[in-house]
N, C-alpha and C. Protein backbone atom coordinates (compact mmCIF):
# COMPACT_ATOMS: atom_id res chain seq x y z
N UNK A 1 54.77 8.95 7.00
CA UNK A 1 53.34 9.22 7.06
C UNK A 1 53.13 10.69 6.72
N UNK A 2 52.14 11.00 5.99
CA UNK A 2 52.13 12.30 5.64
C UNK A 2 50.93 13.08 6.42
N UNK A 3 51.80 14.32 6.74
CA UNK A 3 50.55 15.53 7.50
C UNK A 3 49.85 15.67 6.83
N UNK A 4 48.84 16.12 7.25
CA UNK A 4 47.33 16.97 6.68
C UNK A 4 47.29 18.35 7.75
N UNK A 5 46.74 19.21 6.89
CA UNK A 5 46.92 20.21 7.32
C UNK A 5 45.26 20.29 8.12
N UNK A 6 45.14 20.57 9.39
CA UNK A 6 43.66 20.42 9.70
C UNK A 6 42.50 20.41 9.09
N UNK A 7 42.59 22.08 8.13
CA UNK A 7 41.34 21.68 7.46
C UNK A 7 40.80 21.15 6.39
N UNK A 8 41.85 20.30 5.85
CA UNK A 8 42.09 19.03 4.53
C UNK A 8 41.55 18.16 5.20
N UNK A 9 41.90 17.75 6.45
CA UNK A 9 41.70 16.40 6.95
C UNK A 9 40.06 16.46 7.42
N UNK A 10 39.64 17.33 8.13
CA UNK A 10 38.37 17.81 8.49
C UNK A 10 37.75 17.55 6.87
N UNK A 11 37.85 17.93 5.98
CA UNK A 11 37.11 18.14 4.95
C UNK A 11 37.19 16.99 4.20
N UNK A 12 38.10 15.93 4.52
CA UNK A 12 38.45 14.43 4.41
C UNK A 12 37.16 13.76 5.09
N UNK A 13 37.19 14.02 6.49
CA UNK A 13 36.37 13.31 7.52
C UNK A 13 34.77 13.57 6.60
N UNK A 14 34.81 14.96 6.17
CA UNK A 14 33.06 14.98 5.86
C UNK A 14 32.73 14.65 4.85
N UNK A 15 33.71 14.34 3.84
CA UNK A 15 33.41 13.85 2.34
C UNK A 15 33.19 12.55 2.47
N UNK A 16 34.20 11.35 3.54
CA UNK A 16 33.77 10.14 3.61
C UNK A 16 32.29 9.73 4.56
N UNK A 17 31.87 10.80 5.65
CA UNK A 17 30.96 10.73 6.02
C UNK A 17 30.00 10.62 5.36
N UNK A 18 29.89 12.04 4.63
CA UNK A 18 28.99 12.11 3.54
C UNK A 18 28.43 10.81 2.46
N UNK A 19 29.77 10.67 1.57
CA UNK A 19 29.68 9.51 1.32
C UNK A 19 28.94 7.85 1.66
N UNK A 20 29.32 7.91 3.09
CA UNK A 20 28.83 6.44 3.70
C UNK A 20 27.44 7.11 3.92
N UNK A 21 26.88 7.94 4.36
CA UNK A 21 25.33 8.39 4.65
C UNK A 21 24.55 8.41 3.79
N UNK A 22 24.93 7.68 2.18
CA UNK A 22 23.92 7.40 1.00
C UNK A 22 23.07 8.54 1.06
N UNK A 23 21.69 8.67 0.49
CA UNK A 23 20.99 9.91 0.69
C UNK A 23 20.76 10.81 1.58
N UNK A 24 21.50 10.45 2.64
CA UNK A 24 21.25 11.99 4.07
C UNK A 24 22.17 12.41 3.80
N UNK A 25 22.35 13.91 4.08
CA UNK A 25 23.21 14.95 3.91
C UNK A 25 24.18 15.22 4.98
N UNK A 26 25.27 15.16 5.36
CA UNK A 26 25.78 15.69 6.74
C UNK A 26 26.40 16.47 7.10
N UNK A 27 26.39 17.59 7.58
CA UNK A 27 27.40 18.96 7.69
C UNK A 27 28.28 19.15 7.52
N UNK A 28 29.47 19.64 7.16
CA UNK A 28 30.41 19.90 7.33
C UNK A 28 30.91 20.36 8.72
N UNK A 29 32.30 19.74 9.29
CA UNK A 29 32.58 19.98 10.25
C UNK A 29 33.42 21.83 10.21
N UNK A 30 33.68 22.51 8.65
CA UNK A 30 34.14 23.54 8.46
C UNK A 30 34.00 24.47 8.55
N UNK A 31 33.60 24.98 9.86
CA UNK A 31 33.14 26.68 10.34
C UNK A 31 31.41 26.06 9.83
N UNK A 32 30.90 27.55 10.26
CA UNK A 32 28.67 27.59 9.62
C UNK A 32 28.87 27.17 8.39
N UNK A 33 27.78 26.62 8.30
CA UNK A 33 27.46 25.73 7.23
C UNK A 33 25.75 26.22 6.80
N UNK A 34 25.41 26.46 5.91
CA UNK A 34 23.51 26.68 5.45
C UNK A 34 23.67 24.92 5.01
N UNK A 35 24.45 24.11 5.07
CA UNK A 35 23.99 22.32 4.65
C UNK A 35 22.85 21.70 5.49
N UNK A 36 22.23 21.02 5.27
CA UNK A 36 21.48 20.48 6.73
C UNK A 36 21.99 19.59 7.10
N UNK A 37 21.62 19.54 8.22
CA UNK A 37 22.01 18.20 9.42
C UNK A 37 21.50 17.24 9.05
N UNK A 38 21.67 16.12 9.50
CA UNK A 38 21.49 14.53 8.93
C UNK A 38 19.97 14.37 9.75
N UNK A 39 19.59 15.36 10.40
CA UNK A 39 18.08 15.12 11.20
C UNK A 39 17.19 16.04 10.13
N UNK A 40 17.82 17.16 9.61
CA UNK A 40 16.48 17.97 9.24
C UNK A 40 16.68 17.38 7.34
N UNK A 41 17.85 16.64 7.13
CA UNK A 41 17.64 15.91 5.93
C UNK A 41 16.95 14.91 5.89
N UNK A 42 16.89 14.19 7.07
CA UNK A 42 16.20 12.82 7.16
C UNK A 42 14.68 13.45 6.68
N UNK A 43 14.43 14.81 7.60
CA UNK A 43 13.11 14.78 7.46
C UNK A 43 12.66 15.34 6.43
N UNK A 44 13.21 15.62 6.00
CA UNK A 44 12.76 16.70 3.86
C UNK A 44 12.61 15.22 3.07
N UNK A 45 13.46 14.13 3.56
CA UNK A 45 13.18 13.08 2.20
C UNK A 45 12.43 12.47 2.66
N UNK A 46 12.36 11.96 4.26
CA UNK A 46 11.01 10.58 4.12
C UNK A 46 10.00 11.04 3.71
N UNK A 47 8.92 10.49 3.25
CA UNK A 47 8.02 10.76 2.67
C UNK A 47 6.80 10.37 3.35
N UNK A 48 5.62 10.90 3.12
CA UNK A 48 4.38 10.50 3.96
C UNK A 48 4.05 9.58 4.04
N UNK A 49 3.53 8.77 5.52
CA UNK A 49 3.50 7.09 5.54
C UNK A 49 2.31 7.33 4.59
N UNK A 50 2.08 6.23 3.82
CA UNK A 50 0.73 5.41 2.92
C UNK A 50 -0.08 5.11 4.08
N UNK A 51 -0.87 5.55 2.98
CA UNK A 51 -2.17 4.97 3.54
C UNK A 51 -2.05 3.26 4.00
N UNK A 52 -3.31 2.53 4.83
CA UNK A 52 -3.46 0.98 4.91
C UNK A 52 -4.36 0.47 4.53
N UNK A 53 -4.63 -0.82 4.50
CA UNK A 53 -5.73 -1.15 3.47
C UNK A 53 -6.84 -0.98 4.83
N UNK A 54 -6.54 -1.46 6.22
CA UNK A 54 -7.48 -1.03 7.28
C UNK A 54 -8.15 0.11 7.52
N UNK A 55 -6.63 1.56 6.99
CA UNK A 55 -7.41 2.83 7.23
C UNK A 55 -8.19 2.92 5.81
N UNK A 56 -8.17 2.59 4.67
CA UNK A 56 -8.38 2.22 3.62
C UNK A 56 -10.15 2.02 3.46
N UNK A 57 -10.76 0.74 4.34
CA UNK A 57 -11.64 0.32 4.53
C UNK A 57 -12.32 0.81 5.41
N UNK A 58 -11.79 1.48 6.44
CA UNK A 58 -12.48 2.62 7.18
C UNK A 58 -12.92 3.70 6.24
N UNK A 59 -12.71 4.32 5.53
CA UNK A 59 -12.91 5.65 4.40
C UNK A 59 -13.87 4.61 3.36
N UNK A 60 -13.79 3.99 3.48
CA UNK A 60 -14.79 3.06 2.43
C UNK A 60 -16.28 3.02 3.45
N UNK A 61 -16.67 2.38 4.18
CA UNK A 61 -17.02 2.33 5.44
C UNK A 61 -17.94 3.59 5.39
N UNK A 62 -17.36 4.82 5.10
CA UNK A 62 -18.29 5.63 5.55
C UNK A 62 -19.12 6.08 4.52
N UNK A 63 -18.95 5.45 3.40
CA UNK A 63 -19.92 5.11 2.39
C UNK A 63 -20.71 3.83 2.50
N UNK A 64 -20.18 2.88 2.82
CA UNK A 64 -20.96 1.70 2.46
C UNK A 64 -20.94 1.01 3.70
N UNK A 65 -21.67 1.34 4.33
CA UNK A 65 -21.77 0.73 5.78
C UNK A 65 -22.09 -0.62 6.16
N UNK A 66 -22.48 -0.78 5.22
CA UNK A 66 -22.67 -2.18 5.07
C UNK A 66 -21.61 -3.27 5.23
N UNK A 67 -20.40 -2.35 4.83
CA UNK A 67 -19.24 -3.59 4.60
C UNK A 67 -18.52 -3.44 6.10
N UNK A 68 -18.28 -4.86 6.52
CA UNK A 68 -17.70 -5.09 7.94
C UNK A 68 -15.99 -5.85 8.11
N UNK A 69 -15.18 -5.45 8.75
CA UNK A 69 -13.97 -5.87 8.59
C UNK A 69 -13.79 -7.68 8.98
N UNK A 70 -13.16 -8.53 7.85
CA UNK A 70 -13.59 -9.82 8.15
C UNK A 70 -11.57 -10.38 8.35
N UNK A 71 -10.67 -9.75 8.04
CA UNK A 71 -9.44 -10.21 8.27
C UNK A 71 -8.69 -9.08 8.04
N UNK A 72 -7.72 -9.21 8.57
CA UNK A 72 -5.74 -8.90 8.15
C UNK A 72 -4.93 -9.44 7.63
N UNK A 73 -4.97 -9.53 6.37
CA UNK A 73 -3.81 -10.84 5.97
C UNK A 73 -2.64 -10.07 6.49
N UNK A 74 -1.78 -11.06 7.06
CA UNK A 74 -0.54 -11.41 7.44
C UNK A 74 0.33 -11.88 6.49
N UNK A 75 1.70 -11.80 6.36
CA UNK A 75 2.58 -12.67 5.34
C UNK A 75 2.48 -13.92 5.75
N UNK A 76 2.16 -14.25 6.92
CA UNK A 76 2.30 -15.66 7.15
C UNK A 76 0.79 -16.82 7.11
N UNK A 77 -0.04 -15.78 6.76
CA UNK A 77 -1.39 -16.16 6.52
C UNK A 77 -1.74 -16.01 5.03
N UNK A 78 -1.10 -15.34 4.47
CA UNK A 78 -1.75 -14.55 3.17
C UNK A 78 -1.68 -15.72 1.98
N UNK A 79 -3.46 -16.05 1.44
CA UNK A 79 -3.25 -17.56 0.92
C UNK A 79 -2.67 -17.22 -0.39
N UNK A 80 -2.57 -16.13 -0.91
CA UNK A 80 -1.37 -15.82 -2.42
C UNK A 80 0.16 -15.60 -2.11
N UNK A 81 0.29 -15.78 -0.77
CA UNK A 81 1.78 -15.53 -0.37
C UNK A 81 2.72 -14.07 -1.05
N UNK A 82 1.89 -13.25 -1.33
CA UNK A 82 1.94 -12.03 -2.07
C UNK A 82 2.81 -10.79 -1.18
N UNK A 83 1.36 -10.56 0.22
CA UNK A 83 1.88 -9.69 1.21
C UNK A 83 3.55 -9.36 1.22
N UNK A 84 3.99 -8.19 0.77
CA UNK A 84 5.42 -7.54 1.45
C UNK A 84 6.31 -8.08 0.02
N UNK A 85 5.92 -8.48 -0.53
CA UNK A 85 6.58 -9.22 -1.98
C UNK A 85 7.24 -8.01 -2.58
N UNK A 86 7.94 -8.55 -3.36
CA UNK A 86 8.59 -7.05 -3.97
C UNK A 86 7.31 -7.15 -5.35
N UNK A 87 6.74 -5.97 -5.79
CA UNK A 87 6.06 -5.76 -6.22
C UNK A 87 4.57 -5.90 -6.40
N UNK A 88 4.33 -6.54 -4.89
CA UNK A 88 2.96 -6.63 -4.54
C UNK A 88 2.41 -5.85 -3.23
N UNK A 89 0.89 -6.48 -2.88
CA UNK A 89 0.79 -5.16 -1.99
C UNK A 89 1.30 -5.56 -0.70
N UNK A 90 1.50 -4.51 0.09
CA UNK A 90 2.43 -3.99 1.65
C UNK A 90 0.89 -4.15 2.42
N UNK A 91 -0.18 -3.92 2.20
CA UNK A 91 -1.38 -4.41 3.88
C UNK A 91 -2.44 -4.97 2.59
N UNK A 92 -3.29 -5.68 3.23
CA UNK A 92 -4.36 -6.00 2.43
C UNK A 92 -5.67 -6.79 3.68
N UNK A 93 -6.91 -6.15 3.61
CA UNK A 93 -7.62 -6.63 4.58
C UNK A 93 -8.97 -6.96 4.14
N UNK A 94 -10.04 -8.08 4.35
CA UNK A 94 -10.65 -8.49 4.00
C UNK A 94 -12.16 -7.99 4.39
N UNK A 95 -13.45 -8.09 3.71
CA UNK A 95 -14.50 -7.64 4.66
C UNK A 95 -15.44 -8.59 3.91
N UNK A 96 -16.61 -8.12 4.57
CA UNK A 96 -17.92 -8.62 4.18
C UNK A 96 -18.95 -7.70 4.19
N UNK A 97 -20.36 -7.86 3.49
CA UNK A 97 -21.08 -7.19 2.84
C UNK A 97 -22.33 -7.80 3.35
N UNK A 98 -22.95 -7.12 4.01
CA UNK A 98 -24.19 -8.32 4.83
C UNK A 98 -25.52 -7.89 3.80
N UNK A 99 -25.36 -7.40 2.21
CA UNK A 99 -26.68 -7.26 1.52
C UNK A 99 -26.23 -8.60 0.64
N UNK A 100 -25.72 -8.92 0.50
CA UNK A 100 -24.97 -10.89 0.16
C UNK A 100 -25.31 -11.87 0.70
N UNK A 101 -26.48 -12.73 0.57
CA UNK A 101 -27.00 -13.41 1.20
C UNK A 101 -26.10 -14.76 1.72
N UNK A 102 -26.85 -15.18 2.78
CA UNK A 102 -25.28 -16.39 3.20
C UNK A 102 -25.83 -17.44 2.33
N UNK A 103 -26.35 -17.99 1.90
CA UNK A 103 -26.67 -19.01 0.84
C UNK A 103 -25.49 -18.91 -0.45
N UNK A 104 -25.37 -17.70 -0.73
CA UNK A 104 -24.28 -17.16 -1.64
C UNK A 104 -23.15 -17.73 -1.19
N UNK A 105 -22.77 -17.76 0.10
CA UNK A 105 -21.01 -17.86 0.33
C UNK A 105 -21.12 -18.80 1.41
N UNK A 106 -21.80 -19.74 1.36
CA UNK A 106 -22.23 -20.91 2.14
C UNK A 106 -20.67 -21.70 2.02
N UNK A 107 -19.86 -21.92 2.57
CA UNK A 107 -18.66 -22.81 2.63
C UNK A 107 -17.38 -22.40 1.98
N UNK A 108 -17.81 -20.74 2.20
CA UNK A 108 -16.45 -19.95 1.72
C UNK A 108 -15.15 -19.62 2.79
N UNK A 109 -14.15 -19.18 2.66
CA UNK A 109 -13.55 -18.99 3.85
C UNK A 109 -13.66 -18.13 4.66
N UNK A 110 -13.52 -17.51 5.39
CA UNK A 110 -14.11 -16.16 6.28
C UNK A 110 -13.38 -14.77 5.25
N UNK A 111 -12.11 -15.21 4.65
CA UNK A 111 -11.40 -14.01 3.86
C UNK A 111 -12.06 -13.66 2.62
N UNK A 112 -12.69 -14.94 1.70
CA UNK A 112 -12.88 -14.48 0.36
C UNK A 112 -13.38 -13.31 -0.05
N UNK A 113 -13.27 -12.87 -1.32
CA UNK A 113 -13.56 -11.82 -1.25
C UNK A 113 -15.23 -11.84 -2.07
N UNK A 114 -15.42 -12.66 -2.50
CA UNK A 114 -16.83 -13.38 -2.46
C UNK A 114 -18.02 -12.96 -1.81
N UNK A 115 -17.36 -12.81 -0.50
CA UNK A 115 -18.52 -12.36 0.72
C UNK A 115 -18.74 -10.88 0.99
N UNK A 116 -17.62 -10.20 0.20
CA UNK A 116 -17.92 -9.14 0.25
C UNK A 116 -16.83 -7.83 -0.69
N UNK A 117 -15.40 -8.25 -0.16
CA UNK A 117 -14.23 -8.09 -0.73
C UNK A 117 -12.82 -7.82 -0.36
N UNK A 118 -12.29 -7.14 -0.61
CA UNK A 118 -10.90 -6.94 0.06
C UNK A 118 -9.90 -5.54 -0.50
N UNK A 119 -9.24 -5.20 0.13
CA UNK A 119 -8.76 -3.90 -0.42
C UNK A 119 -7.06 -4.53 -0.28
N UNK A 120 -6.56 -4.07 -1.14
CA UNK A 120 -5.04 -4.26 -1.08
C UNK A 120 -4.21 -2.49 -1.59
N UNK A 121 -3.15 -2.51 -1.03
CA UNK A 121 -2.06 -1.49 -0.65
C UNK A 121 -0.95 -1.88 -1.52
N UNK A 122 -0.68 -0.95 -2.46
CA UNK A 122 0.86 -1.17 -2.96
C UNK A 122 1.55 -0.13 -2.84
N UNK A 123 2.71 0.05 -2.59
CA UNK A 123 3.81 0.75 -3.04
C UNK A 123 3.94 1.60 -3.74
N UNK A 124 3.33 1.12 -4.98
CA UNK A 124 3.35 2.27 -6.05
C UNK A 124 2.01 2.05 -6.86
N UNK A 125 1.39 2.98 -7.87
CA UNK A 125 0.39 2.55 -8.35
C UNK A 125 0.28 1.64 -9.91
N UNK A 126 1.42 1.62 -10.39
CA UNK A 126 2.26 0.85 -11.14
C UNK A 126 1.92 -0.74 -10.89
N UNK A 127 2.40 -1.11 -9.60
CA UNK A 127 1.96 -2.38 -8.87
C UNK A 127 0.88 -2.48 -8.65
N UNK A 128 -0.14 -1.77 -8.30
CA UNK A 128 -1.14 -1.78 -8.15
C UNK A 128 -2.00 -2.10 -9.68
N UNK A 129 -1.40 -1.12 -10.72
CA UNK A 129 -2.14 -1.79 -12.17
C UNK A 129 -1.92 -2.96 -12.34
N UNK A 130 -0.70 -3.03 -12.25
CA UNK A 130 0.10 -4.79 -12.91
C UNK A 130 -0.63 -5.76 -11.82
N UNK A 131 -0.86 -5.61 -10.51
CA UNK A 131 -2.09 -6.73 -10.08
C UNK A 131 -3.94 -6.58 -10.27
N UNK A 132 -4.21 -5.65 -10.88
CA UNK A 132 -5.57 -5.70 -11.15
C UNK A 132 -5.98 -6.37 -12.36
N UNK A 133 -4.52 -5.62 -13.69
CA UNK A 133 -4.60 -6.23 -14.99
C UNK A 133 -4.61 -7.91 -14.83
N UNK A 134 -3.59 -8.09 -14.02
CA UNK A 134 -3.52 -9.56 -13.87
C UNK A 134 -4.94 -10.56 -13.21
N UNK A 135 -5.12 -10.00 -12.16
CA UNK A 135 -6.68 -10.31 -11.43
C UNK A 135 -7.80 -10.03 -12.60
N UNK A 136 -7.84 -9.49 -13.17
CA UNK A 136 -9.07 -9.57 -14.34
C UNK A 136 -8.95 -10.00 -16.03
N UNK A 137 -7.39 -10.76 -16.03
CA UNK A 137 -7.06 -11.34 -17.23
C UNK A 137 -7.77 -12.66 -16.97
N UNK A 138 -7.30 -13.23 -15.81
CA UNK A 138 -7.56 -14.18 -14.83
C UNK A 138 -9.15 -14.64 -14.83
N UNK A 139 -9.76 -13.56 -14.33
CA UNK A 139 -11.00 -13.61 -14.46
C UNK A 139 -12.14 -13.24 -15.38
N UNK A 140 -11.53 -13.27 -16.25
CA UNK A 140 -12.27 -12.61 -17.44
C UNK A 140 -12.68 -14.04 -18.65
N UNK A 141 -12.25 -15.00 -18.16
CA UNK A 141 -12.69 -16.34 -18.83
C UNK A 141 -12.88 -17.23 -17.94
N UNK A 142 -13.15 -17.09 -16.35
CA UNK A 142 -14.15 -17.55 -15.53
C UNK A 142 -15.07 -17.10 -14.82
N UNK A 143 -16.12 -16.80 -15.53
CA UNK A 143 -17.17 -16.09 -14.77
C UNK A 143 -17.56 -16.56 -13.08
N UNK A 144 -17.08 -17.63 -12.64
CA UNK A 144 -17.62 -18.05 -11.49
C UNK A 144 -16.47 -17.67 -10.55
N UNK A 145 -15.53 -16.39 -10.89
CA UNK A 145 -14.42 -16.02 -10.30
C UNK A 145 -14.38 -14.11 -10.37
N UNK A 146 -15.57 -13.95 -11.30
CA UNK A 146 -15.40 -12.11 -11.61
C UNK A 146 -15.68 -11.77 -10.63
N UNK A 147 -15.11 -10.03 -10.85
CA UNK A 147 -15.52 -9.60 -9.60
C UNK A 147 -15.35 -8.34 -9.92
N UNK A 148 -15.76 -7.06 -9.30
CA UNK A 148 -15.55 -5.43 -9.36
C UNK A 148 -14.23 -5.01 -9.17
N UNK A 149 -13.30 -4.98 -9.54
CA UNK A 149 -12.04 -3.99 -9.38
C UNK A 149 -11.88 -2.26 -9.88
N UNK A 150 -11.34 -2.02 -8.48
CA UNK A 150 -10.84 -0.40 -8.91
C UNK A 150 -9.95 0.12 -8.08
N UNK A 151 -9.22 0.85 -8.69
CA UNK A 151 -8.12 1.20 -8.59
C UNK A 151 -7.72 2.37 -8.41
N UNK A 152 -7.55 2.86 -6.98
CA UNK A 152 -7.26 4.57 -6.41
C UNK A 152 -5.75 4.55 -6.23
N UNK A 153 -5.00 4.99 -7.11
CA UNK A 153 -3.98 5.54 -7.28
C UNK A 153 -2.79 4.23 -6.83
N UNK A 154 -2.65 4.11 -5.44
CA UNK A 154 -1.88 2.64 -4.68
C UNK A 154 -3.13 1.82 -4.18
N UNK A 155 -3.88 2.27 -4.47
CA UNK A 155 -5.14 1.49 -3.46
C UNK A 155 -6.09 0.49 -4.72
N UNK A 156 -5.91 -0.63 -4.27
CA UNK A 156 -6.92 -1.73 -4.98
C UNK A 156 -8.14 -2.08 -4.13
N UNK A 157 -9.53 -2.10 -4.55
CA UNK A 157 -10.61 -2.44 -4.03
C UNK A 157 -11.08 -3.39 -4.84
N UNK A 158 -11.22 -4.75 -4.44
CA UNK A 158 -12.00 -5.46 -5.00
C UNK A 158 -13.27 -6.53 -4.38
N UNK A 159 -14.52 -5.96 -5.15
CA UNK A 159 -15.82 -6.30 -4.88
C UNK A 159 -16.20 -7.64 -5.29
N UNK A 160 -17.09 -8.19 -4.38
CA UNK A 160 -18.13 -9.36 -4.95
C UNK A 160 -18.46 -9.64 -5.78
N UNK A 161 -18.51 -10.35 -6.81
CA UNK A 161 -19.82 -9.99 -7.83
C UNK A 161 -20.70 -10.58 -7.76
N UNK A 162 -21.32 -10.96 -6.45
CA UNK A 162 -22.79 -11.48 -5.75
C UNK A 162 -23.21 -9.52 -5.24
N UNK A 163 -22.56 -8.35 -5.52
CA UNK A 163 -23.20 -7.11 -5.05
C UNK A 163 -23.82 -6.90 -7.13
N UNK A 164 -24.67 -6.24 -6.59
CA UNK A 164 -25.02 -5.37 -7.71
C UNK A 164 -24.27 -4.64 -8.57
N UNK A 165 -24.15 -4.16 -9.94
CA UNK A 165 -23.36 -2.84 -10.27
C UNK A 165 -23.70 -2.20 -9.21
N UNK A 166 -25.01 -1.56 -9.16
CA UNK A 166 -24.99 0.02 -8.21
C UNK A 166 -24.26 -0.24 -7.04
N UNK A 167 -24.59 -1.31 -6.48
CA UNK A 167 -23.97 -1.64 -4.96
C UNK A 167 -22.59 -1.71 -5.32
N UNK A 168 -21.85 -2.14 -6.09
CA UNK A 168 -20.35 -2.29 -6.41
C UNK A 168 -20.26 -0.95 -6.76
N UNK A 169 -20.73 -0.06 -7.13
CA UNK A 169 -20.54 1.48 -7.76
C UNK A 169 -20.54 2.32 -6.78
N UNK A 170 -21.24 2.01 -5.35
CA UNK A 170 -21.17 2.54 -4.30
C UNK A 170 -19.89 2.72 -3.53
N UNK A 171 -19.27 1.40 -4.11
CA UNK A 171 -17.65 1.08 -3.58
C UNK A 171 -16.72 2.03 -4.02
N UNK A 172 -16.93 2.21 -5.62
CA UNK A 172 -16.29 2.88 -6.08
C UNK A 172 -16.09 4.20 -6.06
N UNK A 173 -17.61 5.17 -5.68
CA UNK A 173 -17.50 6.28 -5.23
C UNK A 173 -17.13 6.54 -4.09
N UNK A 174 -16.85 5.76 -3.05
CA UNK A 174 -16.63 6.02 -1.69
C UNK A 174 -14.85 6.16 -1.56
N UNK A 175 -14.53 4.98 -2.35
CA UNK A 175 -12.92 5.11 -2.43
C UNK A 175 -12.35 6.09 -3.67
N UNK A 176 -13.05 7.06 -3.97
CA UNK A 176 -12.45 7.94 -5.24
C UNK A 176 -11.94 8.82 -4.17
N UNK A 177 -11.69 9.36 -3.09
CA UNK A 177 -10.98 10.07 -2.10
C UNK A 177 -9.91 9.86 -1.97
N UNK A 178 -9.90 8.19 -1.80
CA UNK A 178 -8.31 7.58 -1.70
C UNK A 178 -7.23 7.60 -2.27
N UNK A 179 -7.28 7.94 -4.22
CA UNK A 179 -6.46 8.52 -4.72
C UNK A 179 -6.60 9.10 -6.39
């Protein structure tokens, strides 16, 4: 069996550490070190939690007061089975718009976005294009399905189209904060 001379083996121990710790950094066990610790590396890379489509609709909200929170899709509720998908959105929450008369959405579900609309959360804003493009390819040869989409950076808002332009334009200026 062959010796190691202590500080080979020490410098063994931190290269495979290193190694197995994928993107965190971990000290060297070899005298002071300026490396960081695997705590103050953790905290230089995570990155700022995202926004939600709840806090999302709150910041909307204080433009358009009108609109009232009508769900949470859940993955286990969510009727596109989308939620947490790899390349779809991570929160998405539903509301309503009480200048939408109920005659309009007479036997809709409490979520549609019909009644008022819904905001969805992605990951990246990439995902976020690739589901709006898709949502208005979609709807762009059934009028009894259009609707207002816009798009703040990760953040998707999409409106009624029982609201007005201006009233749908109201949406849109309220969420230009978001990204």
């Amino acid at each position: 069996m062959p010796r190691f001379a202590l500080p080979t083996l020490t410098l063994a121990v931190a290269v495979s550490l290193t190694a197995c710790a994928g993107s965190t950094k971990i000290a060297s066990a070899v005298g002071p070190s300026s490396a960081p610790t695997r705590e103050t590396a953790v905290a230089q890379t995570s990155a700022p939690a995202a926004i939600t489509a709840g806090q999302a609709l709150n910041a909307l909200r204080k433009g358009v007061p009108t609109a009232r929170l009508t769900g949470t899709v859940t993955a286990a509720d969510d009727p596109n089975h989308l939620l947490g998908r790899p390349g779809q959105y991570t929160s998405k929450v539903t509301f309503s718009d009480s200048r939408i008369a109920a005659s309009d959405t007479e036997g809709l579900d409490q979520g549609d976005v019909e009644r008022g609309g819904a905001v969805e959360v992605f990951t990246s804003a990439d995902d976020a294009a690739r589901r709006m493009t898709y949502i208005q390819s979609v709807t762009k040869s059934m009028p009894a399905f259009a609707e207002y989409d816009y798009r703040h950076d990760t953040v998707r808002v999409r409106i009624s189209r029982f609201l007005t332009p201006s009233q749908a334009e109201a949406y849109k200026k309220a969420a230009d904060p978001l990204g």
